[in-house]
N, C-alpha and C. Protein backbone atom coordinates (compact mmCIF):
# COMPACT_ATOMS: atom_id res chain seq x y z
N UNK A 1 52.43 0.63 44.06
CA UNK A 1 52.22 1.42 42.87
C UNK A 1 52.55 0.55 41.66
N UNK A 2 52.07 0.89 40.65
CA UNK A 2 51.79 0.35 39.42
C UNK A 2 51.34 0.77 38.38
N UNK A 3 51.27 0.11 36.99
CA UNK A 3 51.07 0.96 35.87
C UNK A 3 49.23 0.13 35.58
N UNK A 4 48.47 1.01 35.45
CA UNK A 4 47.17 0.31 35.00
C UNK A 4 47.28 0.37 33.81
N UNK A 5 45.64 -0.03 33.43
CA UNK A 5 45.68 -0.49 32.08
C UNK A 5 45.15 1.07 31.57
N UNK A 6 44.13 2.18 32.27
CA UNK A 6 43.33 3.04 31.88
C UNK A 6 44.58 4.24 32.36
N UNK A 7 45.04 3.91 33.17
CA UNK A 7 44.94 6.08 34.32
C UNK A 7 46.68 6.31 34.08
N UNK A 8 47.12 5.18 33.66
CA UNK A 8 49.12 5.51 33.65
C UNK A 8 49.12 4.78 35.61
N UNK A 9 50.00 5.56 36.01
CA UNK A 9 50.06 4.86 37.15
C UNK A 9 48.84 4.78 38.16
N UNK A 10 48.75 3.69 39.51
CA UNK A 10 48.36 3.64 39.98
C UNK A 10 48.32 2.82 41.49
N UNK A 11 47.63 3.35 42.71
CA UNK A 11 47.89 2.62 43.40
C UNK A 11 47.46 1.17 44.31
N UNK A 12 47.51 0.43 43.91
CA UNK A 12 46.93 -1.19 44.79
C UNK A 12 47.07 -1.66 46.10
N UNK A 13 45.91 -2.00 46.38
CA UNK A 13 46.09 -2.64 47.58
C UNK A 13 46.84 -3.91 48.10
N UNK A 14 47.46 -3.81 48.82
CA UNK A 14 48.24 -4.89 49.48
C UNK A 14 47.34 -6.22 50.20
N UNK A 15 46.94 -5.64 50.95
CA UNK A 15 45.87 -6.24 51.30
C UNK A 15 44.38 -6.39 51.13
N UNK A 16 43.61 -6.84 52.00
CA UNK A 16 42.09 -6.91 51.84
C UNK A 16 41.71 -5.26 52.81
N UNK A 17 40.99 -4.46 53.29
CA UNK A 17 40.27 -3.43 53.81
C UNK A 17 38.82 -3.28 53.76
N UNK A 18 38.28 -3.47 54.95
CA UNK A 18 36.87 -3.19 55.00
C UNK A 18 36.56 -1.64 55.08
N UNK A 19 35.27 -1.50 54.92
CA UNK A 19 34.76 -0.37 54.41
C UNK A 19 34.96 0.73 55.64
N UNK A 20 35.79 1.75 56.04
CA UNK A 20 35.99 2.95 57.26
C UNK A 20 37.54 2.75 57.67
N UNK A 21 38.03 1.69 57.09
CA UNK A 21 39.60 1.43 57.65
C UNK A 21 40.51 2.69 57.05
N UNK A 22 41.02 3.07 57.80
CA UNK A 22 42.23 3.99 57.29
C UNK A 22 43.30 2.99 55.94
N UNK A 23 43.52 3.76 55.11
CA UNK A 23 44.35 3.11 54.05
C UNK A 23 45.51 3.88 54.62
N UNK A 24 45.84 5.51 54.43
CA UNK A 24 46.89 6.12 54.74
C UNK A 24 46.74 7.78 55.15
N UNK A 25 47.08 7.73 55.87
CA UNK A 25 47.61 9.50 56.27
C UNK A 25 48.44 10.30 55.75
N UNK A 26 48.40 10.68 54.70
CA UNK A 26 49.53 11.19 54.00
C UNK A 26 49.35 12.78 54.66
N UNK A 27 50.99 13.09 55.16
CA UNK A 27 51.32 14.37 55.66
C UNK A 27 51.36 15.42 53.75
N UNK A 28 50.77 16.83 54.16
CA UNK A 28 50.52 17.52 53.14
C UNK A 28 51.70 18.78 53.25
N UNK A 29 51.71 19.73 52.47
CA UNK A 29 52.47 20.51 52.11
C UNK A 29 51.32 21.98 51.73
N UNK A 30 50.90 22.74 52.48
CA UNK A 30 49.69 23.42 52.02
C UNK A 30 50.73 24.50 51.17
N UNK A 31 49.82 25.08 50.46
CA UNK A 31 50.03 25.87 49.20
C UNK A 31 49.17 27.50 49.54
N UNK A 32 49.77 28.53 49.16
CA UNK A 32 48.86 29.49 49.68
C UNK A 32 48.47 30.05 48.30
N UNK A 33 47.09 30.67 48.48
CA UNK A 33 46.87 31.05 47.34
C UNK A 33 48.04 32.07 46.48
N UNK A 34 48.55 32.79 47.03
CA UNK A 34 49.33 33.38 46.70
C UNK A 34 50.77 32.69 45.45
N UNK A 35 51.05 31.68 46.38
CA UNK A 35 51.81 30.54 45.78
C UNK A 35 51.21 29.83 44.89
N UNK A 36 49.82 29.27 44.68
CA UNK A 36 49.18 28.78 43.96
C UNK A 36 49.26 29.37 42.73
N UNK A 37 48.71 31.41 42.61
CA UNK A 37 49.19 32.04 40.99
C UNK A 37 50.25 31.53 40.38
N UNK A 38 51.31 31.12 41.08
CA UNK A 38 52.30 30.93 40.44
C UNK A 38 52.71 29.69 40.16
N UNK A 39 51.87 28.52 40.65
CA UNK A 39 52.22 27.22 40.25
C UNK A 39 50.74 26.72 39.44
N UNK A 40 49.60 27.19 39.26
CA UNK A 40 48.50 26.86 38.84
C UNK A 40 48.76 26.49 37.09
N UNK A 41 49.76 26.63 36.45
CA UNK A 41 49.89 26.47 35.14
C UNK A 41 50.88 25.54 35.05
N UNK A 42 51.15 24.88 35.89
CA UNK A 42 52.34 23.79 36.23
C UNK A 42 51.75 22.32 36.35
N UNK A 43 52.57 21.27 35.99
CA UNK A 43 51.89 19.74 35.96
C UNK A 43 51.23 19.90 37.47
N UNK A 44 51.94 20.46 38.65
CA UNK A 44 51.24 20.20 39.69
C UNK A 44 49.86 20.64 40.02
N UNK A 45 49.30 21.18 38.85
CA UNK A 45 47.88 21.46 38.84
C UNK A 45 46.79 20.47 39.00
N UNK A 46 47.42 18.94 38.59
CA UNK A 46 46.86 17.44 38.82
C UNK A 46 47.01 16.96 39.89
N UNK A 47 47.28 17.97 40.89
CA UNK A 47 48.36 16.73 41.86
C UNK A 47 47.77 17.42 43.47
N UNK A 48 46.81 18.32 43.21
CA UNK A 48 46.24 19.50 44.36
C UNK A 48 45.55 18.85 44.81
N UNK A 49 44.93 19.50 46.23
CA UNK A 49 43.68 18.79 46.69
C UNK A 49 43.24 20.39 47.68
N UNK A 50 42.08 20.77 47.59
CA UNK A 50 41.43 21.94 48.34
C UNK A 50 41.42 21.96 50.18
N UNK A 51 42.11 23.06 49.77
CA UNK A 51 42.27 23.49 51.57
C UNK A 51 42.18 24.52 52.27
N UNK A 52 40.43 24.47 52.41
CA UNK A 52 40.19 26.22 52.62
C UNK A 52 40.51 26.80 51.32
N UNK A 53 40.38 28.28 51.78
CA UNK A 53 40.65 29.14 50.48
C UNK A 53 42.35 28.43 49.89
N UNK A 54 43.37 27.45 50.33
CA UNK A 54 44.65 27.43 50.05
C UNK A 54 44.07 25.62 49.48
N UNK A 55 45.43 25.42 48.93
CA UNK A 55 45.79 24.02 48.24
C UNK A 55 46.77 23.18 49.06
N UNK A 56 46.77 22.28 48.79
CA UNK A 56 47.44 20.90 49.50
C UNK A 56 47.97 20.24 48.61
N UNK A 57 49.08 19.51 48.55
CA UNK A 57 49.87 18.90 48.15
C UNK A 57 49.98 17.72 48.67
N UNK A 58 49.53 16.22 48.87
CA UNK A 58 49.54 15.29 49.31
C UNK A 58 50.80 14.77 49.06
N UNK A 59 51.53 14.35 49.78
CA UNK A 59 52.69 13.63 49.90
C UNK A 59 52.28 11.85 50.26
N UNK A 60 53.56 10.94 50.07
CA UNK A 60 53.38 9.71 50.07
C UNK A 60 52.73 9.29 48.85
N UNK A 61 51.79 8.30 48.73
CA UNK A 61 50.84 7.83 47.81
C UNK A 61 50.19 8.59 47.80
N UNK A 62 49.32 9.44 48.56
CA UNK A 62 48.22 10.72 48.57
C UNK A 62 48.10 11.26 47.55
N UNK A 63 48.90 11.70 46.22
CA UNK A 63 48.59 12.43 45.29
C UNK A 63 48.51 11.61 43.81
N UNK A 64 48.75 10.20 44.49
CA UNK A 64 48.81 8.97 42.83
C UNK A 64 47.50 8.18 42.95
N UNK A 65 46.85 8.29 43.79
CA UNK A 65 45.07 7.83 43.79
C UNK A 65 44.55 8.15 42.35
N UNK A 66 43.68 7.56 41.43
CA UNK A 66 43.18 7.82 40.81
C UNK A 66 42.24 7.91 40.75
N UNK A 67 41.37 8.95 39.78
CA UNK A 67 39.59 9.06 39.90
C UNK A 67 39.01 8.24 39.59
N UNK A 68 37.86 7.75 40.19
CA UNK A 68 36.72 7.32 39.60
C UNK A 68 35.37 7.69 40.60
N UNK A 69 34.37 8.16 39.39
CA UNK A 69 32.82 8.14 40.19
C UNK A 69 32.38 6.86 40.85
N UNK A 70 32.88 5.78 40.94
CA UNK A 70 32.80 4.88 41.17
C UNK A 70 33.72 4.27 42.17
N UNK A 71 34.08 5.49 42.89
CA UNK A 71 35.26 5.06 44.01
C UNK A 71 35.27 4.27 45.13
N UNK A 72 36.15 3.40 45.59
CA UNK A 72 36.15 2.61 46.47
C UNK A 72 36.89 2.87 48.13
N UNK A 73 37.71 4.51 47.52
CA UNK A 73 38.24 5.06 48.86
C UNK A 73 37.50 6.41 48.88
N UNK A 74 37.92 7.33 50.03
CA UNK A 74 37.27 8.77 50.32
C UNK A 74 38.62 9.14 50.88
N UNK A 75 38.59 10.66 50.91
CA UNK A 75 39.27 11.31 51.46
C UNK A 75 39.04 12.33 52.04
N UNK A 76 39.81 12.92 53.78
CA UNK A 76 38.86 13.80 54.33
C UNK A 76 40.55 14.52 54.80
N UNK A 77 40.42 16.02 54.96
CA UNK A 77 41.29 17.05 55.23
C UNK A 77 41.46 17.04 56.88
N UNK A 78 42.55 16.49 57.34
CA UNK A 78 42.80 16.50 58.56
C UNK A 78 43.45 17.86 59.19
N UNK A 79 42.98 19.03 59.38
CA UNK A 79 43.72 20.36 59.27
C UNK A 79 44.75 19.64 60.87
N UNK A 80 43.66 19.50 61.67
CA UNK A 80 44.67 19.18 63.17
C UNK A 80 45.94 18.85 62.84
N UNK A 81 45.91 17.56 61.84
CA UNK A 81 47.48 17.26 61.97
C UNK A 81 47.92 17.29 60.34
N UNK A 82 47.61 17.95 59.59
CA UNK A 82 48.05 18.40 58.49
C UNK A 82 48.22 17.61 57.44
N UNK A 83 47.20 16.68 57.53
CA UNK A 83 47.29 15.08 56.89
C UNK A 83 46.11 15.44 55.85
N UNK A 84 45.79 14.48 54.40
CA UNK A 84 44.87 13.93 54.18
C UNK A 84 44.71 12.85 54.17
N UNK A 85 43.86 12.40 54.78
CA UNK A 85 43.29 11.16 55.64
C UNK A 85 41.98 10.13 54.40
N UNK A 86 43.15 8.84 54.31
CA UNK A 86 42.29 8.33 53.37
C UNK A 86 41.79 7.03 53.35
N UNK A 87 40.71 6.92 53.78
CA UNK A 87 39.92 5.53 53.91
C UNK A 87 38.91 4.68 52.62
N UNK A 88 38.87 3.93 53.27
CA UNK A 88 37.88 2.59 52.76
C UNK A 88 36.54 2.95 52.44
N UNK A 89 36.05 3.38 51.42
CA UNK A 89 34.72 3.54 50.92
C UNK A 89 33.86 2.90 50.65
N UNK A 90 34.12 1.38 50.20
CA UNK A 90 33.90 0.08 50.30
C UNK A 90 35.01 -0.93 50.47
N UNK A 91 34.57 -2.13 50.83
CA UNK A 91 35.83 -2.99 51.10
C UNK A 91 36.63 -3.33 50.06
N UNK A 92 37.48 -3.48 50.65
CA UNK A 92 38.48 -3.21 49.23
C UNK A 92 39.08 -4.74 49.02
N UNK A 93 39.81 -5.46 47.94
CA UNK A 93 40.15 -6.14 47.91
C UNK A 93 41.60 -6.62 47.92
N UNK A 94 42.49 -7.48 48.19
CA UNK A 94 43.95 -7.66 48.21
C UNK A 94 44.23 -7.23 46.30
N UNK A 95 45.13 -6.13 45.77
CA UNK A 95 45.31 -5.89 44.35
C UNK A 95 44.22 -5.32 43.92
N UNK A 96 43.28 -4.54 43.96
CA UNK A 96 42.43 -3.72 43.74
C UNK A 96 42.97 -2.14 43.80
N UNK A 97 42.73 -2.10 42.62
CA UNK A 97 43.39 -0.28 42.33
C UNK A 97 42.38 0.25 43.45
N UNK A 98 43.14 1.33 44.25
CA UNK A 98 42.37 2.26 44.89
C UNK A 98 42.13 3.22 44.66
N UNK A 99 40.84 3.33 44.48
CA UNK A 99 40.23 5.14 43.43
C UNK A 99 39.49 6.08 44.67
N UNK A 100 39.64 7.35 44.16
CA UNK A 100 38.87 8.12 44.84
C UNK A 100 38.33 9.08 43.86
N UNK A 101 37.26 9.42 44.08
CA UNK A 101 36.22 10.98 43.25
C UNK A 101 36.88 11.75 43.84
N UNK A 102 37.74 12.76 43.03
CA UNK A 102 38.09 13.94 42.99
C UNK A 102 37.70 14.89 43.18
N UNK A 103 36.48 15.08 43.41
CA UNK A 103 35.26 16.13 43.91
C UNK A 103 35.20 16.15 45.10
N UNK A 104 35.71 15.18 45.78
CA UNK A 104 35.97 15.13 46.98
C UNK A 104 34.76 14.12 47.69
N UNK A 105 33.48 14.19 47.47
CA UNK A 105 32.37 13.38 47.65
C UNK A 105 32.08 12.13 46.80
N UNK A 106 32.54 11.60 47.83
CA UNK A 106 32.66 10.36 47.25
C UNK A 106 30.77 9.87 45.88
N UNK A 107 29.78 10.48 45.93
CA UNK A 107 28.43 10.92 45.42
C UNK A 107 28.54 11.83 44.37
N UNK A 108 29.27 12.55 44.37
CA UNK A 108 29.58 14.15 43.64
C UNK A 108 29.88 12.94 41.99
N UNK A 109 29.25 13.80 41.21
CA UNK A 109 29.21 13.19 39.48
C UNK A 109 29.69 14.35 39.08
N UNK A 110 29.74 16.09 39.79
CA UNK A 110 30.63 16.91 38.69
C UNK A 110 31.56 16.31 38.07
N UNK A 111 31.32 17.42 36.81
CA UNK A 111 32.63 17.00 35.88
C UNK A 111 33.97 17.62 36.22
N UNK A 112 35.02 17.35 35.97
CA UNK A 112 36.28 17.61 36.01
C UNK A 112 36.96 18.11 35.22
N UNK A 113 37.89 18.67 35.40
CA UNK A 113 38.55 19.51 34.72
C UNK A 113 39.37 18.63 33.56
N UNK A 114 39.49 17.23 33.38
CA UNK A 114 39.80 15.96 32.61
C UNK A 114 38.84 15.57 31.93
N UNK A 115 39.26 14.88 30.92
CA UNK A 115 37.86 13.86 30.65
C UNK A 115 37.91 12.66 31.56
N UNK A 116 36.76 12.50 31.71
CA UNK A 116 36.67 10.91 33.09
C UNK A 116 36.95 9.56 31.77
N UNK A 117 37.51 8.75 32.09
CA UNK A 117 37.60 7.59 31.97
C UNK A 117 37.13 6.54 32.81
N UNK A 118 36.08 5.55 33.03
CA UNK A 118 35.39 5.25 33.60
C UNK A 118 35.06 4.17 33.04
């Protein structure tokens, strides 16, 4: 982790990663909607990721990824083991910030609830 120049913090690669490699499994913390009314007006409103009708909370590095339409990782909802599961979208390089689209599709150009910086 590190401070970029655009997003405030962010996270880099250590190494080199080709494109399908697991980066990390971060174990989650699901959120029920119920719980959600009551935290949806809270900083952790940046920090969610969709799970089913409920929210997720990525733990580890999992929730300091930053966006870009132009992402170089993906991320996919591991319900089995309660992980979000986050790989190599293209190969990545040793010190290369690792971004992911927040839309979840790594293709997806919706806009966001942010302004994109890009």
């Amino acid at each position: 982790m590190s401070n970029t120049k655009k997003y405030g913090r962010g996270i880099y690669a250590t190494g080199s990663f080709k494109k399908g490699d697991l980066l990390e499994s971060a174990p989650i913390i699901v959120v029920s909607k119920n719980e959600w009314e009551q935290m949806r007006t809270s900083i952790l409103k940046n920090y969610v990721f969709r799970w089913g009708e409920d929210k997720a909370i990525a733990l580890g590095y999992g929730c300091l990824y930053n966006h870009s339409f132009s992402p170089n990782a993906r991320y996919i909802s591991n319900k089995k083991n309660l992980t979000i599961d986050f790989y190599a979208y293209k190969d990545i390089e040793a010190g290369e910030e690792i971004l992911i689209n927040y839309n979840g599709d790594p293709e997806d150009q919706s806009s966001l609830w942010f302004k994109v910086i890009d």
